[in-house]
Protein backbone atom coordinates (compact mmCIF):
# COMPACT_ATOMS: atom_id res chain seq x y z
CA UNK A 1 6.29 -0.87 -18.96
CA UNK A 2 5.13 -0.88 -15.46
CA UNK A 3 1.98 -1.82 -14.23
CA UNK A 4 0.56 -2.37 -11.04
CA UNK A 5 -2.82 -4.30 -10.23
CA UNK A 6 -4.94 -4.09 -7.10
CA UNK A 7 -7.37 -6.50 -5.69
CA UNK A 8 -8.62 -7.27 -2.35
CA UNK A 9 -10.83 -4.75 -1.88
CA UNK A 10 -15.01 -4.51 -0.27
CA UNK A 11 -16.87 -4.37 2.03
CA UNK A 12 -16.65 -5.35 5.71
CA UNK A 13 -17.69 -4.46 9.32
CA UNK A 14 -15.89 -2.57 11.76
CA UNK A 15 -13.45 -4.68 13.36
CA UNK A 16 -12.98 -7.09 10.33
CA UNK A 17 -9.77 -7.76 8.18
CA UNK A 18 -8.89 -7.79 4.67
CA UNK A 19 -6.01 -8.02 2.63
CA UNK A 20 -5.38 -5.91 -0.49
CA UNK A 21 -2.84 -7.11 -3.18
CA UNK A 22 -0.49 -5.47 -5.74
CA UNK A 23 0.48 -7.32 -9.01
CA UNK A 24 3.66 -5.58 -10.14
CA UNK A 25 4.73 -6.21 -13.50
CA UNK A 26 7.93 -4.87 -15.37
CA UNK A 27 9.24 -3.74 -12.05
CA UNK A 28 11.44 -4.95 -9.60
CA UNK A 29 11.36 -4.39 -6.05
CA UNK A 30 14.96 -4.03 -5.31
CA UNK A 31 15.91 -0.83 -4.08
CA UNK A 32 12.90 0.51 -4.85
CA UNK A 33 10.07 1.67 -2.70
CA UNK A 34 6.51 0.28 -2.93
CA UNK A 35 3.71 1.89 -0.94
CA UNK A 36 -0.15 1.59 -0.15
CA UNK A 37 -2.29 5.12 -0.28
CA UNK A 38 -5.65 5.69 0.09
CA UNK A 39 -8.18 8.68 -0.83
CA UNK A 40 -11.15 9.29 0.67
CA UNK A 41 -14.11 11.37 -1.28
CA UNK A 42 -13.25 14.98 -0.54
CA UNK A 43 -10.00 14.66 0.91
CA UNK A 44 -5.98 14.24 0.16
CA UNK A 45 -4.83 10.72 -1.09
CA UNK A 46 -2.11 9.88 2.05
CA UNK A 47 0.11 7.29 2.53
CA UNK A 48 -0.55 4.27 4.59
CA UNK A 49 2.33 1.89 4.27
CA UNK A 50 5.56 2.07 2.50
CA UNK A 51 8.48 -0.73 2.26
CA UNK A 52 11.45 -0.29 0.77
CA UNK A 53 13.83 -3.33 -0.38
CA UNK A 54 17.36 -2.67 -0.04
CA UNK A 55 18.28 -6.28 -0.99
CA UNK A 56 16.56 -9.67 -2.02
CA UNK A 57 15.96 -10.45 1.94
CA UNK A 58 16.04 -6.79 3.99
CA UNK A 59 13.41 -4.50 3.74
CA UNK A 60 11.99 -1.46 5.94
CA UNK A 61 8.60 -0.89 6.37
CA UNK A 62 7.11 2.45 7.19
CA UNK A 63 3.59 3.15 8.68
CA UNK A 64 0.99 5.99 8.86
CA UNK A 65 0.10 6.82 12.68
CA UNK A 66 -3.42 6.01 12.07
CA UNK A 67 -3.14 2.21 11.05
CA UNK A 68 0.21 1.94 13.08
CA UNK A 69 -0.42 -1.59 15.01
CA UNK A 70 -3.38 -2.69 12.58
CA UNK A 71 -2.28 -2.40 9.11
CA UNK A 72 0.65 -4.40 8.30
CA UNK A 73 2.83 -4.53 4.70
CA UNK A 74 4.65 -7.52 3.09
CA UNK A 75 5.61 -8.57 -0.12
CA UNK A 76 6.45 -11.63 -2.29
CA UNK A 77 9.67 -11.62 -3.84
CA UNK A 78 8.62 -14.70 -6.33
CA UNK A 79 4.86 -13.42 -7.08
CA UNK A 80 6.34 -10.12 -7.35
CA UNK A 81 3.24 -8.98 -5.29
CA UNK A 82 2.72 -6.65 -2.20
CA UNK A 83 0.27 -7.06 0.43
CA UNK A 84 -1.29 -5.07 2.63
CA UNK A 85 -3.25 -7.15 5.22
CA UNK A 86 -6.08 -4.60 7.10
CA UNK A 87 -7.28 -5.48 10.55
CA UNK A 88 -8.84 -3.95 13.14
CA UNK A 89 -10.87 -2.04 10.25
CA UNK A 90 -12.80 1.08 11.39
CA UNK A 91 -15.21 3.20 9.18
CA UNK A 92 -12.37 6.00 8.80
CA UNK A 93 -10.76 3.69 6.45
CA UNK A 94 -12.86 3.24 4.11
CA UNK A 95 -11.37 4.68 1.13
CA UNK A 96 -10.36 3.64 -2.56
CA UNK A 97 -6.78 2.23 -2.07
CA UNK A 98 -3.87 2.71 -4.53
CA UNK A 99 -0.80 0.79 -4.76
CA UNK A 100 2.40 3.02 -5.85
CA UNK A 101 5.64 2.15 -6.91
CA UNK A 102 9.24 4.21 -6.97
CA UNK A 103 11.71 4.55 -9.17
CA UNK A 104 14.28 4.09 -7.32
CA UNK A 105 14.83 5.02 -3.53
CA UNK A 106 12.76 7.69 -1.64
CA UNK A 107 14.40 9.66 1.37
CA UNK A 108 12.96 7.41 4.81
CA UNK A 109 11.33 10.87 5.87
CA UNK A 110 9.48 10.78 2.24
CA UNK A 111 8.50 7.08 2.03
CA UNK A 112 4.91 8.27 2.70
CA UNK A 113 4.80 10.82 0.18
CA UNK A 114 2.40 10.24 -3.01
CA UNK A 115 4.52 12.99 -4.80
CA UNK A 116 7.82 10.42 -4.42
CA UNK A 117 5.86 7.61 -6.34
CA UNK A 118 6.20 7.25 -10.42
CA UNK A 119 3.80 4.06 -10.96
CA UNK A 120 0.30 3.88 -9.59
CA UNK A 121 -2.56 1.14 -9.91
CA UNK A 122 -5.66 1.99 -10.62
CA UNK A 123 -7.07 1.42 -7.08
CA UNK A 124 -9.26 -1.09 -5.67
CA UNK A 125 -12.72 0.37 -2.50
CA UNK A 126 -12.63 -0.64 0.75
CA UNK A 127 -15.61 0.21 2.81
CA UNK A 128 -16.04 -0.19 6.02
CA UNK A 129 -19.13 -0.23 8.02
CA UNK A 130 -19.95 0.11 11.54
């Protein structure tokens, strides 16, 4: 059974950092896709970052426009964890973040898509204030 576990969220001033983590358990990274989303109250949940693992040492990483530059994705093959390490943090994105995972690969033109993702967390608030 897959699970995924979020942490890393709060609260922080415009222009601060954070870094959210994803616990992945019964899941393996390898040509699969993983992917941060976030939804904010009243709107869409939309993809931030995606990477995708084609084998143990290449992977692709794909970026929404709007944290292009700030937001940057990673993972850890042996703590079977991805990261997604926030800087440059404006109030736009605060949101409650979600971790997602694939099963299997996801088109490159799709990697940002929520409807491509099987496995979700349950999501972890980051607020940011200015």
């Amino acid at each position: 059974q897959v699970q995924l576990v979020e942490s890393g969220g709060g609260s922080v001033q415009a222009g601060g950092s954070l870094r959210l983590s994803c616990a992945a358990t019964g899941y393996t990274y390898s040509r699969n896709c993983m992917g941060w989303f976030r939804q904010a109250p009243g709107k869409e949940r939309e993809g931030v970052a995606a990477i995708y693992t084609p084998s143990y040492n290449t992977y692709y990483t794909y970026y929404a426009d709007s944290v292009k530059g700030r937001f940057t994705i990673s993972h850890d093959n042996a703590k079977n964890t991805v990261y997604l390490q926030m800087n440059s943090l404006k109030p736009e994105d605060t949101a409650m973040y979600y971790c997602a995972a694939s099963r299997g690969n996801v088109n490159p033109s799709l990697r940002l898509a929520k409807d491509e993702y099987n496995y979700w967390g349950q999501g972890t608030q980051v607020t940011v204030s200015s």
